[in-house]
Structures are given as structure tokens and as C-alpha cells.
PDB file of N, CA and C in Angstrom:
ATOM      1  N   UNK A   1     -53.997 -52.674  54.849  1.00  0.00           N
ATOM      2  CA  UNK A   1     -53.210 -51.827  55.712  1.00  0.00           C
ATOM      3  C   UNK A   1     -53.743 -50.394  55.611  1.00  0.00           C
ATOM      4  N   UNK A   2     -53.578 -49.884  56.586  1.00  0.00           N
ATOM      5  CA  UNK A   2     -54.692 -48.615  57.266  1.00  0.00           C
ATOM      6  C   UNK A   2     -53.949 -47.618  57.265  1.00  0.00           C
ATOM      7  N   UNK A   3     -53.571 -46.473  56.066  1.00  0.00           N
ATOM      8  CA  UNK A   3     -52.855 -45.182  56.478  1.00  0.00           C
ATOM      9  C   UNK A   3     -53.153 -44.176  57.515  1.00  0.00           C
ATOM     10  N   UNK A   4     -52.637 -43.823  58.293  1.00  0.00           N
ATOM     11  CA  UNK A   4     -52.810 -42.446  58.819  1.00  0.00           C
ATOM     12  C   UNK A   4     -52.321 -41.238  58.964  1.00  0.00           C
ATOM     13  N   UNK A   5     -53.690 -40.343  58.916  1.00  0.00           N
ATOM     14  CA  UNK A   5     -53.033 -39.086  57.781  1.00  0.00           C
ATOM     15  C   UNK A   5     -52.746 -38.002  59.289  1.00  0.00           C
ATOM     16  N   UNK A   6     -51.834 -37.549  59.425  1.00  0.00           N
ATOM     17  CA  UNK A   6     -51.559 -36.577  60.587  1.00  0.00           C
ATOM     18  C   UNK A   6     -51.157 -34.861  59.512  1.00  0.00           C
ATOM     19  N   UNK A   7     -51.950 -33.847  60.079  1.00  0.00           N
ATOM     20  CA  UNK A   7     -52.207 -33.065  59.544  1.00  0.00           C
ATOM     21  C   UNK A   7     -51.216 -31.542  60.908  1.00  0.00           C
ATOM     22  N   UNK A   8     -49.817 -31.039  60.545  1.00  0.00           N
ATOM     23  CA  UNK A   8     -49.494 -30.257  61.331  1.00  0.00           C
ATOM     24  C   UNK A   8     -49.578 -28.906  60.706  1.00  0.00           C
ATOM     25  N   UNK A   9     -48.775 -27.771  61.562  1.00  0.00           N
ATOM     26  CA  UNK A   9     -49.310 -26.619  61.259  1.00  0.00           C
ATOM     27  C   UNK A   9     -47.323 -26.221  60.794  1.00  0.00           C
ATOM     28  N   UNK A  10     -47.074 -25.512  59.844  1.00  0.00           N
ATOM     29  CA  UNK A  10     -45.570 -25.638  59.286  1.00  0.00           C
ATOM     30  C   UNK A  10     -45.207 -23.840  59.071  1.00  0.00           C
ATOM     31  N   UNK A  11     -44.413 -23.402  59.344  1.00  0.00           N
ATOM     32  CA  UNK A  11     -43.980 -22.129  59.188  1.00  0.00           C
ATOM     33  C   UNK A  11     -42.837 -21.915  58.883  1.00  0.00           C
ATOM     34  N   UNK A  12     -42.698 -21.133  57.927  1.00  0.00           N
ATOM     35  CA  UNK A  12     -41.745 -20.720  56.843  1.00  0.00           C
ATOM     36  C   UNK A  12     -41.353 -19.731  57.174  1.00  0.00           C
ATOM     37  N   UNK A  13     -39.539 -19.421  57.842  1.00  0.00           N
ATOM     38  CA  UNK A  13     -38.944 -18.787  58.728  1.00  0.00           C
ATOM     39  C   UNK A  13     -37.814 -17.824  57.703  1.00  0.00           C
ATOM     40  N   UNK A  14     -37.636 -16.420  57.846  1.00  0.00           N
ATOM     41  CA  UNK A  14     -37.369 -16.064  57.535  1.00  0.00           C
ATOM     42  C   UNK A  14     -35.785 -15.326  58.014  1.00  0.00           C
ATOM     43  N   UNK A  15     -34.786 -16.183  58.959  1.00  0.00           N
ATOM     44  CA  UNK A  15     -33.831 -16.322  59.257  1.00  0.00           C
ATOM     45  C   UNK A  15     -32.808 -15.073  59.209  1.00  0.00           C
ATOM     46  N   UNK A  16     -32.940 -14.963  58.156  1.00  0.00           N
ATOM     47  CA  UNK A  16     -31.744 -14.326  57.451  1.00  0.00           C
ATOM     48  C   UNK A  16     -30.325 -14.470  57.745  1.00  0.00           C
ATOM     49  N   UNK A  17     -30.276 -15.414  57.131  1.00  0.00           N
ATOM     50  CA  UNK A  17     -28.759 -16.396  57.853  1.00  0.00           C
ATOM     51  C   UNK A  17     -28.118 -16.041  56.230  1.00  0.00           C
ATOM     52  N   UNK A  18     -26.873 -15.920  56.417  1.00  0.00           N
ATOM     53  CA  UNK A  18     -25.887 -15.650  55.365  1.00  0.00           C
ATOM     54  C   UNK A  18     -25.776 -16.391  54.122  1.00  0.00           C
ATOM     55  N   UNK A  19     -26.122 -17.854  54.341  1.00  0.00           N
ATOM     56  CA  UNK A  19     -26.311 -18.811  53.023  1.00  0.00           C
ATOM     57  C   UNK A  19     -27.465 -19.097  52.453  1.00  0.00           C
ATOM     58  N   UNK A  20     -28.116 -18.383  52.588  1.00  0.00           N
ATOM     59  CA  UNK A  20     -30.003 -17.139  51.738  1.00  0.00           C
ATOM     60  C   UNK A  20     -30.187 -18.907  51.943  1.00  0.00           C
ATOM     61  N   UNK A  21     -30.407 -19.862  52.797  1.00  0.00           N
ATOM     62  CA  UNK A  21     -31.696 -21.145  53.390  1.00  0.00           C
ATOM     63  C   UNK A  21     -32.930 -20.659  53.879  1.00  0.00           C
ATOM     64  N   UNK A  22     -33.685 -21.061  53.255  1.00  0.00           N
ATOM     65  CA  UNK A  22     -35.218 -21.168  54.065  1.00  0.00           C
ATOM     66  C   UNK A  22     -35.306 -22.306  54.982  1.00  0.00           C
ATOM     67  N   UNK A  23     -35.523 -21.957  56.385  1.00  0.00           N
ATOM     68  CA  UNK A  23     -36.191 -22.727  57.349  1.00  0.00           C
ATOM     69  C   UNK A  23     -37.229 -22.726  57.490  1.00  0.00           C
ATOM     70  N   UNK A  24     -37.597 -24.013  57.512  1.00  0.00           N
ATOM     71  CA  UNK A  24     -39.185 -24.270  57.993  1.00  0.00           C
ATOM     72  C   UNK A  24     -39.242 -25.330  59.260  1.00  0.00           C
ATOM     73  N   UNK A  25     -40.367 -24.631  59.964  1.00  0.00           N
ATOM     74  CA  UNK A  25     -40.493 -25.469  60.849  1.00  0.00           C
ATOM     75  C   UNK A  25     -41.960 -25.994  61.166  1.00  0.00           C
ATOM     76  N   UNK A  26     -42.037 -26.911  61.938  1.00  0.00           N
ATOM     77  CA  UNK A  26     -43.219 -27.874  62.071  1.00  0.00           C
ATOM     78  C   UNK A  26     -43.789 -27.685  63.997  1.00  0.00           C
ATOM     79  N   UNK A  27     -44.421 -26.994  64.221  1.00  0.00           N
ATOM     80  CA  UNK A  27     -44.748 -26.373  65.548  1.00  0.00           C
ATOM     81  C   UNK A  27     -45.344 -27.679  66.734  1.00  0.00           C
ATOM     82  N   UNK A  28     -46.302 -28.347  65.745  1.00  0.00           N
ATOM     83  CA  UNK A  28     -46.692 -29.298  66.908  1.00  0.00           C
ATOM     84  C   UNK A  28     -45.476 -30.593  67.186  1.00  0.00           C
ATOM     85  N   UNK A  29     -44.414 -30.851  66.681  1.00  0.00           N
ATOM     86  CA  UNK A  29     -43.527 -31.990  66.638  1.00  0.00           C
ATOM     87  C   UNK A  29     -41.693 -31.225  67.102  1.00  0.00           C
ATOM     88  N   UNK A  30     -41.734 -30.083  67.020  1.00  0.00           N
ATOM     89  CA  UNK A  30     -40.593 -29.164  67.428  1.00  0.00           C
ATOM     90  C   UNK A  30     -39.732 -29.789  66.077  1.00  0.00           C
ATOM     91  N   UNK A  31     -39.647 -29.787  65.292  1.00  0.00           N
ATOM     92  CA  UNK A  31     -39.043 -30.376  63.986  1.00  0.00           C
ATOM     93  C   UNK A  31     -38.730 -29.393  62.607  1.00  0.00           C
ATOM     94  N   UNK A  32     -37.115 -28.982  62.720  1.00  0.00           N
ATOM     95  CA  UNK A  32     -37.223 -27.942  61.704  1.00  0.00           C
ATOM     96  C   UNK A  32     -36.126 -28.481  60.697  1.00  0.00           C
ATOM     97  N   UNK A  33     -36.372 -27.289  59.133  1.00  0.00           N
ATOM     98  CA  UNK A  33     -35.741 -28.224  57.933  1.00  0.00           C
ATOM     99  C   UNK A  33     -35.267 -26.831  57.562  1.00  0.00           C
ATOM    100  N   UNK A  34     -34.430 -26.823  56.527  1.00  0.00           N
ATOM    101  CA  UNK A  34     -33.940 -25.743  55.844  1.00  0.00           C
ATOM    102  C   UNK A  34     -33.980 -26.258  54.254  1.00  0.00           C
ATOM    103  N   UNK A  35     -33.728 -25.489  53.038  1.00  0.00           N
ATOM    104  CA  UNK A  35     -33.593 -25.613  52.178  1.00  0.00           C
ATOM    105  C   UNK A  35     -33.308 -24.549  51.342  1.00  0.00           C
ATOM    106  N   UNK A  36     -32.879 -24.408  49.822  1.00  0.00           N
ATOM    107  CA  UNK A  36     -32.667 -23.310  49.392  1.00  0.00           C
ATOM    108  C   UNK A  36     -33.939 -22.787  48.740  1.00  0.00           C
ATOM    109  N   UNK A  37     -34.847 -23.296  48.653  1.00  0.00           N
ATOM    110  CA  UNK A  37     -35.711 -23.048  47.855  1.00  0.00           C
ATOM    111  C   UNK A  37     -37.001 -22.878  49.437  1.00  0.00           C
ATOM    112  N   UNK A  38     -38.272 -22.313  49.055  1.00  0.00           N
ATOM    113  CA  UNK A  38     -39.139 -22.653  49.639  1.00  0.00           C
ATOM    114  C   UNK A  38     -39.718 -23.749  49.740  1.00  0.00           C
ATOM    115  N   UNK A  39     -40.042 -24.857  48.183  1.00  0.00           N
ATOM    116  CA  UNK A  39     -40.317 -25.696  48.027  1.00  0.00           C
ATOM    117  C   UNK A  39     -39.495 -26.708  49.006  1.00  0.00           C
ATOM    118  N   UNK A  40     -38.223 -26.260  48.403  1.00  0.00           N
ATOM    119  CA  UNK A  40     -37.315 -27.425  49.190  1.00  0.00           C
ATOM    120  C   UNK A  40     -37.404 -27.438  50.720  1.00  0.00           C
ATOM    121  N   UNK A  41     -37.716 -26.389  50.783  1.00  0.00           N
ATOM    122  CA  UNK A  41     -37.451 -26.214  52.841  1.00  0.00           C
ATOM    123  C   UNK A  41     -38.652 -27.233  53.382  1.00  0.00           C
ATOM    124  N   UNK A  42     -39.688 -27.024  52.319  1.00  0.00           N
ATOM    125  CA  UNK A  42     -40.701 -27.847  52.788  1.00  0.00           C
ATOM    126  C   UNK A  42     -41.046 -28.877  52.449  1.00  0.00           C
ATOM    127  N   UNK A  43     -40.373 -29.451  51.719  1.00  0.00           N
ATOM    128  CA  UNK A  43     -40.248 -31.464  51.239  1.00  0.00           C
ATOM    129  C   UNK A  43     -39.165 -31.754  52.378  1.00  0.00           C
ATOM    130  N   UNK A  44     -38.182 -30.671  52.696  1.00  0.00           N
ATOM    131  CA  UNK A  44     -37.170 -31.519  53.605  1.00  0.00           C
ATOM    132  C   UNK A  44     -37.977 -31.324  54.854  1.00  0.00           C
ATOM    133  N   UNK A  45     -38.889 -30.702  55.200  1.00  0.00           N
ATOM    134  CA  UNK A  45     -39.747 -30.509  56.599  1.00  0.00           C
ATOM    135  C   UNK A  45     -40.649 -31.411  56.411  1.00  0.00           C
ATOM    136  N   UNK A  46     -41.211 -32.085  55.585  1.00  0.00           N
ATOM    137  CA  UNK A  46     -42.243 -32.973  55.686  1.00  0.00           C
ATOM    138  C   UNK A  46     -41.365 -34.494  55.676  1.00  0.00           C
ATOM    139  N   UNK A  47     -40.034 -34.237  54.808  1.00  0.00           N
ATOM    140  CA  UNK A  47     -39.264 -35.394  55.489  1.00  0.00           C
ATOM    141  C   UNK A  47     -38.945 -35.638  57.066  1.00  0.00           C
ATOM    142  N   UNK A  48     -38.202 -34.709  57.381  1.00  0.00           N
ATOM    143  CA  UNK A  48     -37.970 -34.627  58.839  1.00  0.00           C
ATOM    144  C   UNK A  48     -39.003 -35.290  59.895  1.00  0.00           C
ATOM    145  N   UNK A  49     -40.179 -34.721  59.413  1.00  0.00           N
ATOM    146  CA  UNK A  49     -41.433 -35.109  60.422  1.00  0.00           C
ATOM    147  C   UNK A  49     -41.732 -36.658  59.952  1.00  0.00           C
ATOM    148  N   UNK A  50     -41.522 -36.847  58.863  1.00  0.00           N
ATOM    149  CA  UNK A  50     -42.210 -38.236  58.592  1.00  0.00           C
ATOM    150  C   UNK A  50     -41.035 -38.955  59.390  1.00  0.00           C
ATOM    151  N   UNK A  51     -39.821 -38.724  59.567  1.00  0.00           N
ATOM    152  CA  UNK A  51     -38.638 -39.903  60.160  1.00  0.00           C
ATOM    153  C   UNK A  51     -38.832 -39.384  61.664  1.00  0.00           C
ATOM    154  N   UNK A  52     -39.195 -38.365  62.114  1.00  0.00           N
ATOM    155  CA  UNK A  52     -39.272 -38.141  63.531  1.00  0.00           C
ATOM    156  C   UNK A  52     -40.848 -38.822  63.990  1.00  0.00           C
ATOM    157  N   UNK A  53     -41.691 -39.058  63.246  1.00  0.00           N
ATOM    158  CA  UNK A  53     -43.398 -40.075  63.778  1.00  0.00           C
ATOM    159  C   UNK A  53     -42.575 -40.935  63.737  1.00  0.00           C
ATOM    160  N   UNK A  54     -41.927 -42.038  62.775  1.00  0.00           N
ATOM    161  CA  UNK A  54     -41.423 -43.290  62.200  1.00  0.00           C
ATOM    162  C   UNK A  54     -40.825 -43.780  63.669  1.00  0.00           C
ATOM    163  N   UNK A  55     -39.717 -42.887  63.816  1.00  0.00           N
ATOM    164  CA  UNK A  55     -38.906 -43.099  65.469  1.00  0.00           C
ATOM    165  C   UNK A  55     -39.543 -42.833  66.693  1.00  0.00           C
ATOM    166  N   UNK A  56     -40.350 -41.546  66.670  1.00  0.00           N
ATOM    167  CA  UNK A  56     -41.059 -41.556  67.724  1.00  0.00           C
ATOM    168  C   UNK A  56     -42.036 -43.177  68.087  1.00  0.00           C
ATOM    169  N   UNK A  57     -42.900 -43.554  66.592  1.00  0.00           N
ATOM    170  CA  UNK A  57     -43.558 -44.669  67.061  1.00  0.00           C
ATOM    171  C   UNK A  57     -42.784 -46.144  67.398  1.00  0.00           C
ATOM    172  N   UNK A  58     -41.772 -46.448  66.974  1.00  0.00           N
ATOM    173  CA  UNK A  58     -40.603 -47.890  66.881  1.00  0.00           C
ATOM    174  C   UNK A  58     -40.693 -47.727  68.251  1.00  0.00           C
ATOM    175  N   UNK A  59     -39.936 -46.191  68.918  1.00  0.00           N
ATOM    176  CA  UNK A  59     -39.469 -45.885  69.970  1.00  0.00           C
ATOM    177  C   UNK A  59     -39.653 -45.638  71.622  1.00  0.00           C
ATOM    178  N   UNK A  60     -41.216 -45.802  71.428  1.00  0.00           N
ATOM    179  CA  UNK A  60     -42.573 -45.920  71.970  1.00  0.00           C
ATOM    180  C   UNK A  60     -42.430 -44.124  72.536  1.00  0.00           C
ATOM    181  N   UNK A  61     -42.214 -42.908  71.748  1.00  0.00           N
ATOM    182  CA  UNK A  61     -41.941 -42.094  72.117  1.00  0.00           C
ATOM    183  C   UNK A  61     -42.731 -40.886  71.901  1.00  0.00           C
ATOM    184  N   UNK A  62     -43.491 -39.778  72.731  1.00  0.00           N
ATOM    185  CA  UNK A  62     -44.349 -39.249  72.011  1.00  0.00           C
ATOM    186  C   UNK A  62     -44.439 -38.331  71.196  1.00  0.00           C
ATOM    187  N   UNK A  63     -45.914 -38.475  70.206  1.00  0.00           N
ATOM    188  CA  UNK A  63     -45.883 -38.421  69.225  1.00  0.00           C
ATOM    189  C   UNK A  63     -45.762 -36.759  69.046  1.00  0.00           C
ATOM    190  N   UNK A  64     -46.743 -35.918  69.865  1.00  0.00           N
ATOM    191  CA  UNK A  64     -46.425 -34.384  69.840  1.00  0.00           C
ATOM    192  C   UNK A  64     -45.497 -34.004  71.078  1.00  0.00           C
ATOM    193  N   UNK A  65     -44.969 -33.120  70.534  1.00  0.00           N
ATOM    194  CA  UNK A  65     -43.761 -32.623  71.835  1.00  0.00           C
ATOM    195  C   UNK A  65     -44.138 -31.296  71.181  1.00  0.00           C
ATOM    196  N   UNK A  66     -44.569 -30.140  71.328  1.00  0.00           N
ATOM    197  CA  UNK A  66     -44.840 -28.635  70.470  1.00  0.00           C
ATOM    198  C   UNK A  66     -44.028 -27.917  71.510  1.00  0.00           C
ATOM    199  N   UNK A  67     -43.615 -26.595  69.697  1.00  0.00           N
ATOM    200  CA  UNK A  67     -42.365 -26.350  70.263  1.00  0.00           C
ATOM    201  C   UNK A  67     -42.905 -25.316  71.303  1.00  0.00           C
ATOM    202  N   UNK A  68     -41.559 -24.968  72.169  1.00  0.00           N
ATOM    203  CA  UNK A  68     -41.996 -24.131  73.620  1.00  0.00           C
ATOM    204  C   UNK A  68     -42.570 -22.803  73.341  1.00  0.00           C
ATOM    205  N   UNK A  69     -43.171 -22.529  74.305  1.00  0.00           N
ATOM    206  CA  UNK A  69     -44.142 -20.616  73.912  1.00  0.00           C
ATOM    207  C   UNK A  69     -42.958 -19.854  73.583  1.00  0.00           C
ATOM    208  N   UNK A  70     -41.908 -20.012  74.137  1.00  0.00           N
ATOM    209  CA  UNK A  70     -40.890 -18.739  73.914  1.00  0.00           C
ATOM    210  C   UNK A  70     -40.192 -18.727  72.426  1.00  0.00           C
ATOM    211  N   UNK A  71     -40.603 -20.017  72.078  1.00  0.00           N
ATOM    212  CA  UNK A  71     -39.384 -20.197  70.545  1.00  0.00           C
ATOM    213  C   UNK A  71     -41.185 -19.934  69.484  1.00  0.00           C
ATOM    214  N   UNK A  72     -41.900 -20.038  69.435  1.00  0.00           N
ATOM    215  CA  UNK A  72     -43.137 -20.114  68.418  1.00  0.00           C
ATOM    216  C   UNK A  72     -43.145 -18.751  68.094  1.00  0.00           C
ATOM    217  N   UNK A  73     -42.847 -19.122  66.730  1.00  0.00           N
ATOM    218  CA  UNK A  73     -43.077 -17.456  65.992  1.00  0.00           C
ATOM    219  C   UNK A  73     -44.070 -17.230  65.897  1.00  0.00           C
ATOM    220  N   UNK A  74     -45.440 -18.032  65.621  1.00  0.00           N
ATOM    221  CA  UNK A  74     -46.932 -17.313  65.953  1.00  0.00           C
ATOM    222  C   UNK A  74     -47.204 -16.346  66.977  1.00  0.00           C
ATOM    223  N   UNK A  75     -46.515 -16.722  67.783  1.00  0.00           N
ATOM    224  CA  UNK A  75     -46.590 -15.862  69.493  1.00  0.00           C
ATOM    225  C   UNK A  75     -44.956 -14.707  69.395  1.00  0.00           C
ATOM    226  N   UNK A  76     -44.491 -14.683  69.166  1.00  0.00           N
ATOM    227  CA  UNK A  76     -42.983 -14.112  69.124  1.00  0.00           C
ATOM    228  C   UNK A  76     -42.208 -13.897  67.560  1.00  0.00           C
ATOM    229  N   UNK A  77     -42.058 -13.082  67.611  1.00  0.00           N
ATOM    230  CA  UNK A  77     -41.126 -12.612  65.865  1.00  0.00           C
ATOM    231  C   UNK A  77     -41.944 -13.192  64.816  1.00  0.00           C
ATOM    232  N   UNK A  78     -43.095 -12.667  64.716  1.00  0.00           N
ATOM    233  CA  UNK A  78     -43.887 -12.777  63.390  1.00  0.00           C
ATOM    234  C   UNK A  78     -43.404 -12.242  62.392  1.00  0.00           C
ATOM    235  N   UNK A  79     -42.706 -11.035  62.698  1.00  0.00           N
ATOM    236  CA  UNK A  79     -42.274 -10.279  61.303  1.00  0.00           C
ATOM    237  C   UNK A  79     -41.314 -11.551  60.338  1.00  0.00           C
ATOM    238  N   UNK A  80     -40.644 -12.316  61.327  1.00  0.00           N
ATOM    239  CA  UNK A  80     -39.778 -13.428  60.725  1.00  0.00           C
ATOM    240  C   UNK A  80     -41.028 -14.478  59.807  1.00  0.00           C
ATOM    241  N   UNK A  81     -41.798 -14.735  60.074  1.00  0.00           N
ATOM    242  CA  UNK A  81     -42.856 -15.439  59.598  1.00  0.00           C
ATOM    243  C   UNK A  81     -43.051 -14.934  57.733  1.00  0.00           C
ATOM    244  N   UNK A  82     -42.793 -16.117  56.899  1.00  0.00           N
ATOM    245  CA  UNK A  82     -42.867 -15.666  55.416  1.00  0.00           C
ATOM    246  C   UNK A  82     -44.110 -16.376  55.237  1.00  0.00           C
ATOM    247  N   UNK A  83     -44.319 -17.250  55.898  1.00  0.00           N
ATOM    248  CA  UNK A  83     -45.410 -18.070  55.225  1.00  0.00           C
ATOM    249  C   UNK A  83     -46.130 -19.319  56.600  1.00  0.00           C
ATOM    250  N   UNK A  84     -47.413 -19.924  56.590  1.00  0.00           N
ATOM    251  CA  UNK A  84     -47.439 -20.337  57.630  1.00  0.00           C
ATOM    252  C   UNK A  84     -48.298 -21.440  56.282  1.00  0.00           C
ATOM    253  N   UNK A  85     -48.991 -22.757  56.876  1.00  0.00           N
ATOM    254  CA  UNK A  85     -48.996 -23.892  55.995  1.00  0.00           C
ATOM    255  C   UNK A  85     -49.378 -25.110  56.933  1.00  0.00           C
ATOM    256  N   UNK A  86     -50.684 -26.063  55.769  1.00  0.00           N
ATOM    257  CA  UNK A  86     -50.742 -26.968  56.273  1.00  0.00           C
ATOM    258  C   UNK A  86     -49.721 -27.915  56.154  1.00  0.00           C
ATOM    259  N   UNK A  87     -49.434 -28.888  56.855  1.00  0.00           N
ATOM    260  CA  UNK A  87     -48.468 -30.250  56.599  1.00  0.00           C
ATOM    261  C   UNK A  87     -48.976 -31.131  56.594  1.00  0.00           C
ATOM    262  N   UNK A  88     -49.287 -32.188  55.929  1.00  0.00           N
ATOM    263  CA  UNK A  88     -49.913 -33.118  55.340  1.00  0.00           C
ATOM    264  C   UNK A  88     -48.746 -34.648  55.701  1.00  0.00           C
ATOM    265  N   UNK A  89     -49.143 -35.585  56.287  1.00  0.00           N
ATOM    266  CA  UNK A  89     -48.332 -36.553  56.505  1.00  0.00           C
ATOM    267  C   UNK A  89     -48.950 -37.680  56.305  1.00  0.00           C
ATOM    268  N   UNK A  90     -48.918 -38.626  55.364  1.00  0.00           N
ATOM    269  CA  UNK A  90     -49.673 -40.445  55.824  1.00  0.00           C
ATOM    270  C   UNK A  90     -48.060 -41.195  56.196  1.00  0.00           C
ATOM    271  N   UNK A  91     -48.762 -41.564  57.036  1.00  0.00           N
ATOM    272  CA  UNK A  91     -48.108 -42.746  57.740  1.00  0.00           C
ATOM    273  C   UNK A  91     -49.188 -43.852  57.818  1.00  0.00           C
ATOM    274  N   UNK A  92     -48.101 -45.207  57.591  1.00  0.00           N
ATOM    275  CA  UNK A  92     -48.382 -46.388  57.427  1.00  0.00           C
ATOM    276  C   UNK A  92     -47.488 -47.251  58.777  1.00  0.00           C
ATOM    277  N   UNK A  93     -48.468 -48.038  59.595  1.00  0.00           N
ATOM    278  CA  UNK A  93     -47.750 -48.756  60.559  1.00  0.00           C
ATOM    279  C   UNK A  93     -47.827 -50.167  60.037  1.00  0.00           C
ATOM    280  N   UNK A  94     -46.188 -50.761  59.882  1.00  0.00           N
ATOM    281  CA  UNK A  94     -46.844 -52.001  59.835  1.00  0.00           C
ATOM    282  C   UNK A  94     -46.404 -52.980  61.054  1.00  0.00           C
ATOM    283  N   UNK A  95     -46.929 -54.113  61.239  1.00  0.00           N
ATOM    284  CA  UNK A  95     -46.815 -54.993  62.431  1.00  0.00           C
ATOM    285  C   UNK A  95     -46.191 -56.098  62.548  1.00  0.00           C
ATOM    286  N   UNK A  96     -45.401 -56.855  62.723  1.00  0.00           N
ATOM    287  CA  UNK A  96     -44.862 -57.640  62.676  1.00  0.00           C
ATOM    288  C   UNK A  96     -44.807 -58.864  63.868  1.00  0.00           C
ATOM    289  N   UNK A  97     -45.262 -59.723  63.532  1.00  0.00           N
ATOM    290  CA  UNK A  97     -45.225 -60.898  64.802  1.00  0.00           C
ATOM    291  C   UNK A  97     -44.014 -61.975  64.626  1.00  0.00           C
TER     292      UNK A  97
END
């Protein structure tokens, strides 16, 4: 069985929302996570994405949807930008007859 490794681009959002969460988000899949930690924002963002491929593929649904020009902090509110990051994903399909 044949992993495949999908490699996105992840940014670490600097919110400033009242319950001090780090959001992170995942740009090519529109897929965002929060956590209290940095670490955490980004195990729960690499979760998120791994259950959003999982459903997208069952679902026959596609696989990039990137988020819109107006919401991408690369392009808009960089100052919000703490951190930007590869995302690293294997996925495993398996088949069933």
C-alpha cells in the first residue's frame, strides 16, 4: 500500500481573540484549527486537513478548494501573520471490493 504525501502551505494567525488561541490555517484546502499553544494549533491543523482529504476523497469531493484572495493573509493583514509553515500530510487510500 502506496502513501501519499501532500505537502500545504499553513499560517499561524495572530487573531487576538480574548481566549489568547492560536489559529492556524491551511491556505490551499480553506481549513482552519485553533489551539492554545502554537504547537497545538498546528497538530489540530494537520488534523483537520487530514479528516477534510479523508472526506473530500470517500466523497468524491475536491481535493483543493484555496482559500478566497480576500480572506489570505499572504495578500491581506500580514501584520496578523506570526508564522507561515510547511504542512506535511501522508495519506493512505485503501480500496475495497
Amino acid at each position: 500500500m502506496e502513501k501519499s504525501k501532500f505537502v500545504f502551505t499553513g499560517v499561524l494567525l495572530n487573531e487576538s481573540n480574548s481566549s489568547g488561541t492560536m489559529t492556524a490555517l491551511c491556505l490551499e484546502v480553506d481549513v482552519a484549527s485553533e489551539g492554545e499553544t502554537i504547537e497545538e494549533a498546528k497538530n489540530n491543523l494537520m488534523e483537520a486537513v487530514s479528516l477534510y482529504i479523508e472526506s473530500a476523497v470517500e466523497n468524491n469531493l475536491p481535493l483543493l478548494r484555496p482559500i478566497p484572495k480576500e480572506d489570505n493573509p499572504l495578500l491581506n493583514n500580514q501584520d496578523k501573520i506570526i508564522e507561515k509553515f510547511m504542512l506535511k500530510i501522508n495519506f493512505t487510500v485503501n480500496a475495497y471490493a
